[in-house]
N, C-alpha and C. Protein backbone atom coordinates (compact mmCIF):
# COMPACT_ATOMS: atom_id res chain seq x y z
N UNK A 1 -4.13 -29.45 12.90
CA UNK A 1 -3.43 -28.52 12.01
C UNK A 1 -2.25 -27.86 12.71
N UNK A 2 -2.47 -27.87 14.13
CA UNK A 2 -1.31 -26.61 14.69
C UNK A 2 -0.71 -27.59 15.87
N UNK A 3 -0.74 -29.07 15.58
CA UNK A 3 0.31 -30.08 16.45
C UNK A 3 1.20 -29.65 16.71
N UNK A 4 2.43 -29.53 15.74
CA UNK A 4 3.49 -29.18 15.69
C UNK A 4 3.96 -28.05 15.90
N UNK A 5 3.08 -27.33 16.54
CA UNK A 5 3.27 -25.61 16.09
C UNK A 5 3.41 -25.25 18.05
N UNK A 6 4.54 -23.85 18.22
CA UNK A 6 4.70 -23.46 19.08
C UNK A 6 3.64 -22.18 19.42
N UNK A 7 2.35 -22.27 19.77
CA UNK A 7 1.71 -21.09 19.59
C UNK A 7 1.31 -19.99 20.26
N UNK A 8 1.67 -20.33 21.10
CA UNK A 8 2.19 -19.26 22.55
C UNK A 8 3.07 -18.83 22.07
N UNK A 9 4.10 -19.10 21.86
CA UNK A 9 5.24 -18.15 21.44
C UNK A 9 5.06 -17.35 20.12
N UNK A 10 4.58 -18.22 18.91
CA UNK A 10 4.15 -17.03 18.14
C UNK A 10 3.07 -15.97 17.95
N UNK A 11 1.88 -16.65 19.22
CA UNK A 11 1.28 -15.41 19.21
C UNK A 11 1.87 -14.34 19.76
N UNK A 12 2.97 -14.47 20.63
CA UNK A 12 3.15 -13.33 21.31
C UNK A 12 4.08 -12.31 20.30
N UNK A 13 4.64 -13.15 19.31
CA UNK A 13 5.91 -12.67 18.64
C UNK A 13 5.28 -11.79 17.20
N UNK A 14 4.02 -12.39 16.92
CA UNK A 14 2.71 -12.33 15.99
C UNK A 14 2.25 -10.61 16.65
N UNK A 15 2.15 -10.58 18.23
CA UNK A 15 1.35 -9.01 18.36
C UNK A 15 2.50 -8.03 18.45
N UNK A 16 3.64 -8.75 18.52
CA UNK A 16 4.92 -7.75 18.98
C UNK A 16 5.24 -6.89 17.16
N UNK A 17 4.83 -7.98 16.43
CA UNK A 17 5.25 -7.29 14.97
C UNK A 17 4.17 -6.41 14.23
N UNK A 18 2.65 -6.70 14.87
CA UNK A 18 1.96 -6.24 14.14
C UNK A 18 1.26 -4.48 14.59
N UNK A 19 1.74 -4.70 16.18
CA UNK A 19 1.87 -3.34 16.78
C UNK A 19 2.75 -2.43 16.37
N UNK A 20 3.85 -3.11 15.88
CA UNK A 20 5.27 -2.38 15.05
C UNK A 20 4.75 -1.19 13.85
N UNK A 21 4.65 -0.31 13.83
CA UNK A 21 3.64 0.69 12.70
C UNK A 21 4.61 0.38 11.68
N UNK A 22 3.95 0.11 10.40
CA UNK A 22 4.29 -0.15 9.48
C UNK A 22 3.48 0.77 8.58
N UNK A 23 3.95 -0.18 6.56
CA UNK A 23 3.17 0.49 5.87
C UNK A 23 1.38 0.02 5.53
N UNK A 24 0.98 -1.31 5.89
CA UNK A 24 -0.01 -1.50 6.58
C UNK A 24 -0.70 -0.41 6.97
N UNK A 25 -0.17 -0.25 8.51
CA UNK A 25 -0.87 0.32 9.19
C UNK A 25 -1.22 2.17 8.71
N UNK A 26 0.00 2.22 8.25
CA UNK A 26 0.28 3.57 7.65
C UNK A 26 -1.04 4.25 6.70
N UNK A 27 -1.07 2.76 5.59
CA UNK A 27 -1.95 2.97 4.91
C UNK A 27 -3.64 2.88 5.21
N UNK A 28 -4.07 2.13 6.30
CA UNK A 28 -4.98 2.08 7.10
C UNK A 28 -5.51 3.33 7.54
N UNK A 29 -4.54 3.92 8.37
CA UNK A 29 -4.79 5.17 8.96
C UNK A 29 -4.50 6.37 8.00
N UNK A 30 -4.49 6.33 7.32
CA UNK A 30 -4.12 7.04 6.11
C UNK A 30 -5.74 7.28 5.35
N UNK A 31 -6.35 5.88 4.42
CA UNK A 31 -7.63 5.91 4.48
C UNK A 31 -8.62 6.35 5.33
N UNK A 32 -8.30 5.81 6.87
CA UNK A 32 -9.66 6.09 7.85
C UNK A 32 -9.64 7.82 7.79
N UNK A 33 -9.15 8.74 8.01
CA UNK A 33 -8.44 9.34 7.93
C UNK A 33 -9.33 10.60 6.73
N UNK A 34 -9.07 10.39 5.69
CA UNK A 34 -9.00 11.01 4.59
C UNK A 34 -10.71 10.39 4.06
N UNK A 35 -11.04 9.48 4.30
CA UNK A 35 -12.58 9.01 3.60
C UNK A 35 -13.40 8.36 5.08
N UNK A 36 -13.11 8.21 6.46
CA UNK A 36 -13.89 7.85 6.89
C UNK A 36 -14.15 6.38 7.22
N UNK A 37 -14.82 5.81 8.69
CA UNK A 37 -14.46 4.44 9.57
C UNK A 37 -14.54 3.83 8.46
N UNK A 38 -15.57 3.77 7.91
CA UNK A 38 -16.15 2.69 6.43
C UNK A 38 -15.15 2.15 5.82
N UNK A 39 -13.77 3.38 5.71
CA UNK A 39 -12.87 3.63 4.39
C UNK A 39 -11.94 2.49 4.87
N UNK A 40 -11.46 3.17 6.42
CA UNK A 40 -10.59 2.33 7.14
C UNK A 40 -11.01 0.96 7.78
N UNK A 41 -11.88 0.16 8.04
CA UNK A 41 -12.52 -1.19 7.94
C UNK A 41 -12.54 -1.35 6.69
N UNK A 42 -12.91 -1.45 5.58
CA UNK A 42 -12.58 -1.74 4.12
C UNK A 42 -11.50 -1.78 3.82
N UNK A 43 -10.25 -0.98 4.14
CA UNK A 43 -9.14 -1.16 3.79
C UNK A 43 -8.06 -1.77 4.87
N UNK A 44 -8.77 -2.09 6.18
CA UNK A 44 -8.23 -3.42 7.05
C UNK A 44 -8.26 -4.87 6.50
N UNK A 45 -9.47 -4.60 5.87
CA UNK A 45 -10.08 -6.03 5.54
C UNK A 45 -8.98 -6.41 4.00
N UNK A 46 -9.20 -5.18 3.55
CA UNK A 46 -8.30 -5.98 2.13
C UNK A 46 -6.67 -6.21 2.82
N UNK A 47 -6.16 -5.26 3.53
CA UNK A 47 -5.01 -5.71 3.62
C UNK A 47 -4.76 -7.03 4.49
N UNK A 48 -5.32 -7.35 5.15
CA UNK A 48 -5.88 -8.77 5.40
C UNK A 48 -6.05 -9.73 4.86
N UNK A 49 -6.72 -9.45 3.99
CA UNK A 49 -6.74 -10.57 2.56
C UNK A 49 -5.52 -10.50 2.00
N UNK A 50 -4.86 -9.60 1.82
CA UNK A 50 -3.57 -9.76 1.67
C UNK A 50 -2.63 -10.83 1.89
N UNK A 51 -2.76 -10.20 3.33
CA UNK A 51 -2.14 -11.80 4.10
C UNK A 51 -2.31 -13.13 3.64
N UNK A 52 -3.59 -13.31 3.96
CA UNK A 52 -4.32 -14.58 3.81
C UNK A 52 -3.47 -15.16 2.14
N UNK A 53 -3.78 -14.43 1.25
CA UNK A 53 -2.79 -14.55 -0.34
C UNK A 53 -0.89 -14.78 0.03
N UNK A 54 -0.66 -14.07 0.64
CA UNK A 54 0.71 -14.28 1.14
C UNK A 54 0.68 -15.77 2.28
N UNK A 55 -0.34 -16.01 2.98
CA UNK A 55 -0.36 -17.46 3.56
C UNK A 55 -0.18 -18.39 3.07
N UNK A 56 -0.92 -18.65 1.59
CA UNK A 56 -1.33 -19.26 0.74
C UNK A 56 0.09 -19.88 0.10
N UNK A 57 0.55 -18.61 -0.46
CA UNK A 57 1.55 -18.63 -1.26
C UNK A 57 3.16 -19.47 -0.61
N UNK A 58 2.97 -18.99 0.31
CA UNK A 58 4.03 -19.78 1.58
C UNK A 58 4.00 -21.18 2.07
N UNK A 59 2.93 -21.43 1.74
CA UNK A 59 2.32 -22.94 2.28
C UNK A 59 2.77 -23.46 1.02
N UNK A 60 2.64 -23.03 0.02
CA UNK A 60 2.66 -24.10 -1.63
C UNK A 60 3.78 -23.75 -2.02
N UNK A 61 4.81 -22.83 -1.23
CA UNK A 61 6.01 -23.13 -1.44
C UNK A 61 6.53 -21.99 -2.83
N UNK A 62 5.56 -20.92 -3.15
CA UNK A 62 5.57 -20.53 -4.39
C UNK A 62 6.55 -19.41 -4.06
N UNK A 63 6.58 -18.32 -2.73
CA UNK A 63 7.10 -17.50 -2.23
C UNK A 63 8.44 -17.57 -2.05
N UNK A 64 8.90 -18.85 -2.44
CA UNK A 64 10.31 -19.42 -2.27
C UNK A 64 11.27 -18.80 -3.95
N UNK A 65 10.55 -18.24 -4.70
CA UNK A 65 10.91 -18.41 -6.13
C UNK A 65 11.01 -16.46 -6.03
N UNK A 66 10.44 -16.14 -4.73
CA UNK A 66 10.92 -14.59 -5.01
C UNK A 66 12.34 -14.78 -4.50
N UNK A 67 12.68 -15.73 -3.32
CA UNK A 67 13.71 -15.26 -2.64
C UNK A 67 14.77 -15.87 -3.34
N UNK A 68 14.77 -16.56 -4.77
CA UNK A 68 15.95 -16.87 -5.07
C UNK A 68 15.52 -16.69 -6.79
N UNK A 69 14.86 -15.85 -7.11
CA UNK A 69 15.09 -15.19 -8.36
C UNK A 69 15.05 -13.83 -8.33
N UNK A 70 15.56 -12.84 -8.46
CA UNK A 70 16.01 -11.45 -8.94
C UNK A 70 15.06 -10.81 -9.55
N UNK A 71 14.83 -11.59 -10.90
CA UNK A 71 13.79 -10.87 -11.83
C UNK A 71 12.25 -11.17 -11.52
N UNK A 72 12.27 -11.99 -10.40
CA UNK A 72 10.60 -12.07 -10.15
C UNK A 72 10.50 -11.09 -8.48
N UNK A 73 11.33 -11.00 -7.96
CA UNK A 73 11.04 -10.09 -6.69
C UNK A 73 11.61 -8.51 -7.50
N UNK A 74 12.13 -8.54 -8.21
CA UNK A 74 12.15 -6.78 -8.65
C UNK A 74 10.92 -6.63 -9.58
N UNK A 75 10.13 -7.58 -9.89
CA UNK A 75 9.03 -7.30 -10.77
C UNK A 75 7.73 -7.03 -9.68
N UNK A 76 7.70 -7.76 -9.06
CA UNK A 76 6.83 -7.41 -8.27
C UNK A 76 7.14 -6.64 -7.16
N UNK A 77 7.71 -5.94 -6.72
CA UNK A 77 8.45 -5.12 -6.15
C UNK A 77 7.95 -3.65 -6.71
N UNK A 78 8.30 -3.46 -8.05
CA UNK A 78 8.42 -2.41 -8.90
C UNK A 78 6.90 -1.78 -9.43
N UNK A 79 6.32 -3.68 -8.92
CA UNK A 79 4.14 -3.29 -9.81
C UNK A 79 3.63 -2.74 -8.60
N UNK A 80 4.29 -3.02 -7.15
CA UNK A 80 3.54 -2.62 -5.86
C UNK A 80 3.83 -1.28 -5.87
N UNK A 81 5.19 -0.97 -6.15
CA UNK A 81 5.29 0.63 -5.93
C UNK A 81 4.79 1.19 -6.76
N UNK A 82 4.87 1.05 -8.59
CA UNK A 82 3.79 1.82 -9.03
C UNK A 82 2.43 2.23 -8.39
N UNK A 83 2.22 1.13 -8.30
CA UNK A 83 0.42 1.15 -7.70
C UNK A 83 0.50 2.03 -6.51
N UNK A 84 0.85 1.60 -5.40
CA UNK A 84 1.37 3.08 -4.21
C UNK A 84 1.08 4.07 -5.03
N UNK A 85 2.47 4.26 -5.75
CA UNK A 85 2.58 5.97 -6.30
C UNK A 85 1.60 6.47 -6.99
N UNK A 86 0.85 5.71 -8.16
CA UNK A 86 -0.30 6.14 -8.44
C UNK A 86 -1.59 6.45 -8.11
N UNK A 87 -1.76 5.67 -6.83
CA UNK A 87 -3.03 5.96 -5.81
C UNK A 87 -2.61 6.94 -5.11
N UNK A 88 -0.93 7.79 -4.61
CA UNK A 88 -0.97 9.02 -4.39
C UNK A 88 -1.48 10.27 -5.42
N UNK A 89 -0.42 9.82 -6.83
CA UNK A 89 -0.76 11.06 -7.14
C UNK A 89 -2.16 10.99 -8.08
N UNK A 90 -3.05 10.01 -8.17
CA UNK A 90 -4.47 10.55 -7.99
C UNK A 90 -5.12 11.06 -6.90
N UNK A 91 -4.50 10.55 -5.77
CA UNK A 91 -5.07 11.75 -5.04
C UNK A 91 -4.80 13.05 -4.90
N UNK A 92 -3.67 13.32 -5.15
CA UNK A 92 -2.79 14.73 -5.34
C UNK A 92 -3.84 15.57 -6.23
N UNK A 93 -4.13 14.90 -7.93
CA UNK A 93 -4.87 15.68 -8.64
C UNK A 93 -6.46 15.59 -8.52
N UNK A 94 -6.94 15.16 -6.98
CA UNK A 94 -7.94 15.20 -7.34
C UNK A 94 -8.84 16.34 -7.12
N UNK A 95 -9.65 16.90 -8.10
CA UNK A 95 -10.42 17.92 -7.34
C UNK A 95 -11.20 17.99 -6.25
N UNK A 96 -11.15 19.40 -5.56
CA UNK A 96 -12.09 19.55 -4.12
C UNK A 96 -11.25 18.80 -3.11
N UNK A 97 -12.05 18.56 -2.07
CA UNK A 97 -11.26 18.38 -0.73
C UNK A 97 -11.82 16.96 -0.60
N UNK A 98 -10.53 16.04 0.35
CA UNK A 98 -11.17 14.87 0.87
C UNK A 98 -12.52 15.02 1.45
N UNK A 99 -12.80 13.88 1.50
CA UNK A 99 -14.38 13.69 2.44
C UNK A 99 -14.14 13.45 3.33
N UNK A 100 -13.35 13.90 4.48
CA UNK A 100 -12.82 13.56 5.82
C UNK A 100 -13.69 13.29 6.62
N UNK A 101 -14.07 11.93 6.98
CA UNK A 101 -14.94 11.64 7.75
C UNK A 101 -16.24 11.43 7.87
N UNK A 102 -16.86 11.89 6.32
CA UNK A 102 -17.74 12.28 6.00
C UNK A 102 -18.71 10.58 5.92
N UNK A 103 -19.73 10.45 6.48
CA UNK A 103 -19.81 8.65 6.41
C UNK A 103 -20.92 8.83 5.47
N UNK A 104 -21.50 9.98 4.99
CA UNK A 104 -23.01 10.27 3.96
C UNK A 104 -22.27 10.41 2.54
N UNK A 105 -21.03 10.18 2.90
CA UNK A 105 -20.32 10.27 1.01
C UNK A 105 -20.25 8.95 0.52
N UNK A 106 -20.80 8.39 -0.80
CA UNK A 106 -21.11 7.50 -1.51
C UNK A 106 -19.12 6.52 -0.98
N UNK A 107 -18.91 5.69 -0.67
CA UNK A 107 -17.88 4.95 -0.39
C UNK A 107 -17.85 4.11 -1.76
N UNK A 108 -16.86 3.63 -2.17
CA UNK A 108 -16.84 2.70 -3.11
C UNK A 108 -16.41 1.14 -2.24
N UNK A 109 -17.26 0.95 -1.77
CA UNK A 109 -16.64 -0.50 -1.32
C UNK A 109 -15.38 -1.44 -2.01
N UNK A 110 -15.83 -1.82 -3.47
CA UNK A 110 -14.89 -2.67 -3.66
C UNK A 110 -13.77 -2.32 -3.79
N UNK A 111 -14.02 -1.00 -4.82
CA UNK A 111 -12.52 0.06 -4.78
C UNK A 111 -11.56 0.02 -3.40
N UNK A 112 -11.99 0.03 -2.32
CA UNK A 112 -11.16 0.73 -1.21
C UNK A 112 -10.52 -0.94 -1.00
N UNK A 113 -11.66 -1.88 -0.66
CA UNK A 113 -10.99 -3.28 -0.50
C UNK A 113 -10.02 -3.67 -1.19
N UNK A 114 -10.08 -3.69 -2.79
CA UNK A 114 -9.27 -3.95 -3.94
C UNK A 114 -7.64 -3.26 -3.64
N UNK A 115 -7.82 -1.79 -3.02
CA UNK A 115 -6.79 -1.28 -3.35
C UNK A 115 -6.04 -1.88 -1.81
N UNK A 116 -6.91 -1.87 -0.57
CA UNK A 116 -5.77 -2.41 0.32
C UNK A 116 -5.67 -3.83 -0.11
N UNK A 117 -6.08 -4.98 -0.72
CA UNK A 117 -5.48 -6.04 -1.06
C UNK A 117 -4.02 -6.14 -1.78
N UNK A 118 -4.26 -5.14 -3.31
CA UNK A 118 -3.25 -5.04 -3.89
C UNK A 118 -2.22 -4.42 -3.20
N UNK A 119 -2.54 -3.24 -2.31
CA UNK A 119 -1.46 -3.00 -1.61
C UNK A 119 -0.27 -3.65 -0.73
N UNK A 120 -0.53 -4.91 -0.41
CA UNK A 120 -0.17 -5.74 0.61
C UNK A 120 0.47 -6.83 -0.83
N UNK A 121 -0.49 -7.48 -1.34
CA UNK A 121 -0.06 -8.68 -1.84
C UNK A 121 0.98 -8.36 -3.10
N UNK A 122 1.20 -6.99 -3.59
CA UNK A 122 2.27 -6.51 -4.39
C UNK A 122 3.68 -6.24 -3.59
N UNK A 123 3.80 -6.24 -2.21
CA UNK A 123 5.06 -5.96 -1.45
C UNK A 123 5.58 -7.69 -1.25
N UNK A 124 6.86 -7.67 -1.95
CA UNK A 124 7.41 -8.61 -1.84
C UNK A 124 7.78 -9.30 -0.54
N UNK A 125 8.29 -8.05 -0.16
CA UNK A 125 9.16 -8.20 1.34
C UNK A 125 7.78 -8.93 2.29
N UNK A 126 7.01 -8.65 2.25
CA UNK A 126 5.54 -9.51 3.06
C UNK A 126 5.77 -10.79 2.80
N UNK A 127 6.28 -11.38 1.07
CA UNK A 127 6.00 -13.18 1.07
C UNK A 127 7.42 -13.28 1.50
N UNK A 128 8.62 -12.77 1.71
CA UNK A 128 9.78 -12.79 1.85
C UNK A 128 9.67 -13.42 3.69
N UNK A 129 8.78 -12.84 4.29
CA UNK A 129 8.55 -12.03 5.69
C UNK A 129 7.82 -13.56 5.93
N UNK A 130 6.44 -13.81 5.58
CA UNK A 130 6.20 -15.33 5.89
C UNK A 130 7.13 -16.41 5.36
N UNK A 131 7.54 -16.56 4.36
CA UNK A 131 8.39 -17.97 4.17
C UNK A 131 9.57 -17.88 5.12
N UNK A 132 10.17 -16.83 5.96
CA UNK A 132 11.29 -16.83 6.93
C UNK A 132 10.82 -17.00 8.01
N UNK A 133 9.74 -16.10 8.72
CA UNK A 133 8.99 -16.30 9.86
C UNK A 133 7.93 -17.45 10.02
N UNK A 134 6.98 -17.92 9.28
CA UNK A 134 5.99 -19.09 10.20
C UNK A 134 7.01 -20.03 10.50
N UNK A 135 7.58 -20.77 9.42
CA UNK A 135 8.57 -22.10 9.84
C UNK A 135 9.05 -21.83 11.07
N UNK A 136 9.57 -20.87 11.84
CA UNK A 136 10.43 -20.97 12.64
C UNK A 136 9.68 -21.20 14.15
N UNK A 137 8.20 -21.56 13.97
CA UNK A 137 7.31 -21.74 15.09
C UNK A 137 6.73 -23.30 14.92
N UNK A 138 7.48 -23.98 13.69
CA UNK A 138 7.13 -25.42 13.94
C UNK A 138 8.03 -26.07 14.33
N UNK A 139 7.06 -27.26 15.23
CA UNK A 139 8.84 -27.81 16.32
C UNK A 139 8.27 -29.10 15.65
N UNK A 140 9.60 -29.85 15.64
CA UNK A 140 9.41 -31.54 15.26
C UNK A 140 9.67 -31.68 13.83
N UNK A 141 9.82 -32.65 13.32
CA UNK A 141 9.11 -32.88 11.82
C UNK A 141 7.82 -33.59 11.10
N UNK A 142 6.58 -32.13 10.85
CA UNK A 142 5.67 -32.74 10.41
C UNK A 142 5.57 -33.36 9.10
N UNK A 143 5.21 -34.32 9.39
CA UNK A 143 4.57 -35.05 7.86
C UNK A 143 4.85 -33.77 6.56
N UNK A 144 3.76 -32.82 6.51
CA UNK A 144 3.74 -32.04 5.80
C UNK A 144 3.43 -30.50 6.39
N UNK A 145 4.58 -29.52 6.25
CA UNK A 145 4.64 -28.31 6.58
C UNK A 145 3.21 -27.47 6.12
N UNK A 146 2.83 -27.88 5.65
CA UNK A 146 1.93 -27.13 4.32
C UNK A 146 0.86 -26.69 5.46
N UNK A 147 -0.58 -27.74 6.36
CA UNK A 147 -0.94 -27.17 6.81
C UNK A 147 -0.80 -26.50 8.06
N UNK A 148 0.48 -26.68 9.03
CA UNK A 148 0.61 -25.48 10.36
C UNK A 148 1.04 -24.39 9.47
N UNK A 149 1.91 -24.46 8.04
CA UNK A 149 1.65 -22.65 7.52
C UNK A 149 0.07 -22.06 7.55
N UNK A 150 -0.61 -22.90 7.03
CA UNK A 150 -2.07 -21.99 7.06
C UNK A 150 -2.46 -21.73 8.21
N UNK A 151 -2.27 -22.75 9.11
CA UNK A 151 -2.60 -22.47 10.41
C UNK A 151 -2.20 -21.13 11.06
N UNK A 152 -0.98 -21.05 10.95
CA UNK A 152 -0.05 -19.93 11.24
C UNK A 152 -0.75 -18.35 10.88
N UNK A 153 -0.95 -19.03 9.57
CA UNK A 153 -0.99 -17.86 8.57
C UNK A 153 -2.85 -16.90 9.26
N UNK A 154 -3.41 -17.97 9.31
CA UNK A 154 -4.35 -17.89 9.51
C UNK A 154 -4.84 -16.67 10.87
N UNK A 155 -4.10 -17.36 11.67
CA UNK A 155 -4.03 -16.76 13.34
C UNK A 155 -3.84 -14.88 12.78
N UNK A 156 -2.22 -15.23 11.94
CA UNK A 156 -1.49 -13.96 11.98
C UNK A 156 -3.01 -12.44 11.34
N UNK A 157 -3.82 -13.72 10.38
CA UNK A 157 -4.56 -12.74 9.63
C UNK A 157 -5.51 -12.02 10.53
N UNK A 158 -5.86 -12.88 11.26
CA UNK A 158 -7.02 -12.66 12.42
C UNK A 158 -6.32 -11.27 13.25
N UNK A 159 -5.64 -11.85 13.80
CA UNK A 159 -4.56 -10.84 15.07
C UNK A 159 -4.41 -9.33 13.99
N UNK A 160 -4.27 -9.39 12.64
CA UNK A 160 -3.96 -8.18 12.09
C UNK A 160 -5.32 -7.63 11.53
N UNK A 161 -6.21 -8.19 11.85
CA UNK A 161 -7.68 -7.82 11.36
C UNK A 161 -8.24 -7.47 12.11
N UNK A 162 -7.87 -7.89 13.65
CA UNK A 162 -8.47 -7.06 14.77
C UNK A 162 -8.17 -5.81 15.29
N UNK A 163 -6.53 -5.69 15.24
CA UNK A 163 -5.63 -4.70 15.32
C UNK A 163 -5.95 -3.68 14.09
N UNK A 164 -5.87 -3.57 12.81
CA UNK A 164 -6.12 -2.59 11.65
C UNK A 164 -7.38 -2.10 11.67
N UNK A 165 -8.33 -3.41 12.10
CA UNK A 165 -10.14 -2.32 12.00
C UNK A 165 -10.17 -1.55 13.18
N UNK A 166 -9.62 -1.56 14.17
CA UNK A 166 -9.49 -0.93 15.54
C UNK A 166 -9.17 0.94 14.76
N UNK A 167 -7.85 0.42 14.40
CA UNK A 167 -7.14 1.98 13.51
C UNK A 167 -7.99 2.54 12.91
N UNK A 168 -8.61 1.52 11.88
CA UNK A 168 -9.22 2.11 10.70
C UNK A 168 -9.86 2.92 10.93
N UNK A 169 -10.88 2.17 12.48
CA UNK A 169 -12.22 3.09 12.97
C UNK A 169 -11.94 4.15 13.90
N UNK A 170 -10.72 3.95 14.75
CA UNK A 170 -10.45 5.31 15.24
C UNK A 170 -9.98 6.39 14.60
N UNK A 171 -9.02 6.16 13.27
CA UNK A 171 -8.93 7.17 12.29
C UNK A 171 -10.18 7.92 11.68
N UNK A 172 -11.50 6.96 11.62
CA UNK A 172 -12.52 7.93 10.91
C UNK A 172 -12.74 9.27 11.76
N UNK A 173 -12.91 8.71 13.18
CA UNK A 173 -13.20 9.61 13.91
C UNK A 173 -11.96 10.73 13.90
N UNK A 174 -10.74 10.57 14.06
CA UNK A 174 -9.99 12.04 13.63
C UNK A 174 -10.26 12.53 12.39
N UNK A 175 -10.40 11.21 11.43
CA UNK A 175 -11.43 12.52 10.50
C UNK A 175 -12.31 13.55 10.25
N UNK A 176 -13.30 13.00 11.01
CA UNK A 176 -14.63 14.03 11.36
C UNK A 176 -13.97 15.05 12.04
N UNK A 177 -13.28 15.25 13.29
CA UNK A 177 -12.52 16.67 13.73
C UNK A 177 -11.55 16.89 12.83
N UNK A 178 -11.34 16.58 11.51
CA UNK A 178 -10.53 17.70 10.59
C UNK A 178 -11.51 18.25 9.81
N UNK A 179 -12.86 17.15 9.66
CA UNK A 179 -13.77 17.87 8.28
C UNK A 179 -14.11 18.92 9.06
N UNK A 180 -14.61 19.25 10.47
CA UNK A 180 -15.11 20.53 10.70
C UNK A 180 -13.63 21.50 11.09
N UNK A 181 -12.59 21.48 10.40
CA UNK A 181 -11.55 22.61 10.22
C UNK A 181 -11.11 22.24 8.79
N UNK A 182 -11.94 23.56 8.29
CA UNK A 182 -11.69 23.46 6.80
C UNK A 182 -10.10 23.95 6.23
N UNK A 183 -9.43 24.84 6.66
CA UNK A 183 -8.02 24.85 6.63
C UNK A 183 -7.37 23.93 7.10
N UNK A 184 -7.33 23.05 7.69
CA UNK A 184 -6.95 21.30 7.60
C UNK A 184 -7.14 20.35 6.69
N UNK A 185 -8.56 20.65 6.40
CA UNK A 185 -9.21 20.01 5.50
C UNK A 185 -8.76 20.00 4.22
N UNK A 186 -8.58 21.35 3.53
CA UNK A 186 -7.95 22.19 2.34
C UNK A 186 -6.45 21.38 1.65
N UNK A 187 -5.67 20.65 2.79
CA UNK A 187 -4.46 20.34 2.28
C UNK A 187 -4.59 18.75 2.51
N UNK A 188 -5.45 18.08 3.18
CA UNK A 188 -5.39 16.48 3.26
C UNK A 188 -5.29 15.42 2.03
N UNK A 189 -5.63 16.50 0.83
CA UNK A 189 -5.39 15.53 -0.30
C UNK A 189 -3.70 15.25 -0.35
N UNK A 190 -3.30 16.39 -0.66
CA UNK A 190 -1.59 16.63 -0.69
C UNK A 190 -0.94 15.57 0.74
N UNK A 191 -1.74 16.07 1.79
CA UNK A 191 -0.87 15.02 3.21
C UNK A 191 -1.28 13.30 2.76
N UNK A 192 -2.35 12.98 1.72
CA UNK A 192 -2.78 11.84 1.79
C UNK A 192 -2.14 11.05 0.26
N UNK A 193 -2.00 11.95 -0.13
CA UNK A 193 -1.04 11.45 -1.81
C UNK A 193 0.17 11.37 -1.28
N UNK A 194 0.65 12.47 -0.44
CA UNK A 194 1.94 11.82 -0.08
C UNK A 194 2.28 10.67 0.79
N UNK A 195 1.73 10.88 1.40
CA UNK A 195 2.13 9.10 2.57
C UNK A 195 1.94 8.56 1.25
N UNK A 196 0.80 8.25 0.55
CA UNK A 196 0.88 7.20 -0.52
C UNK A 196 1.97 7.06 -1.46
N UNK A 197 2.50 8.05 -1.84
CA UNK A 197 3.82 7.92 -2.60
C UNK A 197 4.84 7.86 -1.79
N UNK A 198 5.21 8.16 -0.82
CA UNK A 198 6.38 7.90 -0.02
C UNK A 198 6.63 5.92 0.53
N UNK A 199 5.16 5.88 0.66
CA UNK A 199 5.16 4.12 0.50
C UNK A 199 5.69 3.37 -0.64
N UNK A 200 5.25 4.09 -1.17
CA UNK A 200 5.58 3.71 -3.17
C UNK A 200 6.90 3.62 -3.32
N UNK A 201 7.85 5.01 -3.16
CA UNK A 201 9.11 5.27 -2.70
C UNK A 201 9.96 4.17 -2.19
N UNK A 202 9.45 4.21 -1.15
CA UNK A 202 9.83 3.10 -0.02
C UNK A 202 10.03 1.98 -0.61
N UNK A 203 8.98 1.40 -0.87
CA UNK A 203 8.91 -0.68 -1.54
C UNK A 203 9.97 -0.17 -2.60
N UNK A 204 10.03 0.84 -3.63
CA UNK A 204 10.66 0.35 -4.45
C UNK A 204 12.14 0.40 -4.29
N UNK A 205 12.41 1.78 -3.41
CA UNK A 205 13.83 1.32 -3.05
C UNK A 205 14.21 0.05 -1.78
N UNK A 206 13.34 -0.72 -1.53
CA UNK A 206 13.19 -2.05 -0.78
C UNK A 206 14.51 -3.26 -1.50
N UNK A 207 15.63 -3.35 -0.81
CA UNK A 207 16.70 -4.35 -1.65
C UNK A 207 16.45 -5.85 -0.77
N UNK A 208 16.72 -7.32 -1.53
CA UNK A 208 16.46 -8.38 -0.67
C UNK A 208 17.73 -8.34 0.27
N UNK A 209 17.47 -9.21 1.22
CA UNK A 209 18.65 -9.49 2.18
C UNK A 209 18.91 -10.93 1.56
């Protein structure tokens, strides 16, 4: 699968981008954070899967139709930032205080997975980001490109699944030292709706190159 593929070099080029804090990571530590390790491993894992959907999509060549149509990368562009902005400002209105850290509060598993999936696989600039970057780590001409993308893709998911549950789980733990300061505690919905809408913000004022 990874003949053709330079992989020393892109692993190294693979940890140089994924250490880069992004909105990923943002949102990772954002969850661990505000609901606890559980929250942030659940929401590593979906944005992960993310990837893996953006791998997919790159390999079959489908990711090619954002970068040269207009009305399909501002559409999906525009559904990721809704979604952002609305997972802030439900948190904004929600009553009572986060569960910061709290690991005895009922978690919604699929919820938290679901939302870091969609979070990832609604940002354009991500399938924009693989169809420019894996190719450029295959040397030669293979038969068929199709599987060193998965290959590629594959590695990248791993390397960002090890790196995000790391966050996720050290964020729970700064959680737990905010749940026992309840005047910290008091405003984390507001600090946690906003990163979420400022992401939202962000993708949507996101223009292609």
């Amino acid at each position: 699968m990874l003949g053709n593929v330079n992989v020393l070099l892109f692993c190294l080029a693979a940890w140089a981008l994924i250490l880069t804090p992004g909105p990923d990571m943002i949102y990772v530590i954002t969850r661990g954070i505000g609901q606890g390790r559980s929250a942030g491993l659940l929401s590593a894992a979906g944005v992960t899967s993310g990837i893996l959907v953006h791998t997919l999509l790159a390999a079959l060549g489908i990711a090619v139709v954002l970068q040269t149509s207009e009305l399909a990368f501002m559409l999906v562009k525009y559904l990721g930032a809704f979604y952002l902005i609305y997972l802030g400002v439900k948190t904004i209105l929600a009553r009572g205080q986060l569960a910061l850290g709290q690991t005895n509060a009922p978690i919604r598993k699929q919820a938290l997975y679901s939302q870091g999936l969609l979070s990832n696989v609604f940002n354009p600039k991500v399938a924009l980001f693989f169809w420019a970057f894996l190719p450029q780590f295959i040397v030669g001409e293979p038969s068929s490109i199709t599987l060193p993308l998965i290959g590629l893709g594959l590695i990248f998911a791993l390397f960002t699944f090890t790196f995000l549950s790391l966050v996720g789980y050290f964020s729970g733990h700064i959680g737990v030292w905010l749940n026992e300061r309840p005047g910290i505690n008091a405003n984390m919905r507001w600090i946690t709706g906003s990163v979420m809408i400022g992401l939202g913000v962000r993708l949507a004022l996101t223009k292609r190159v």
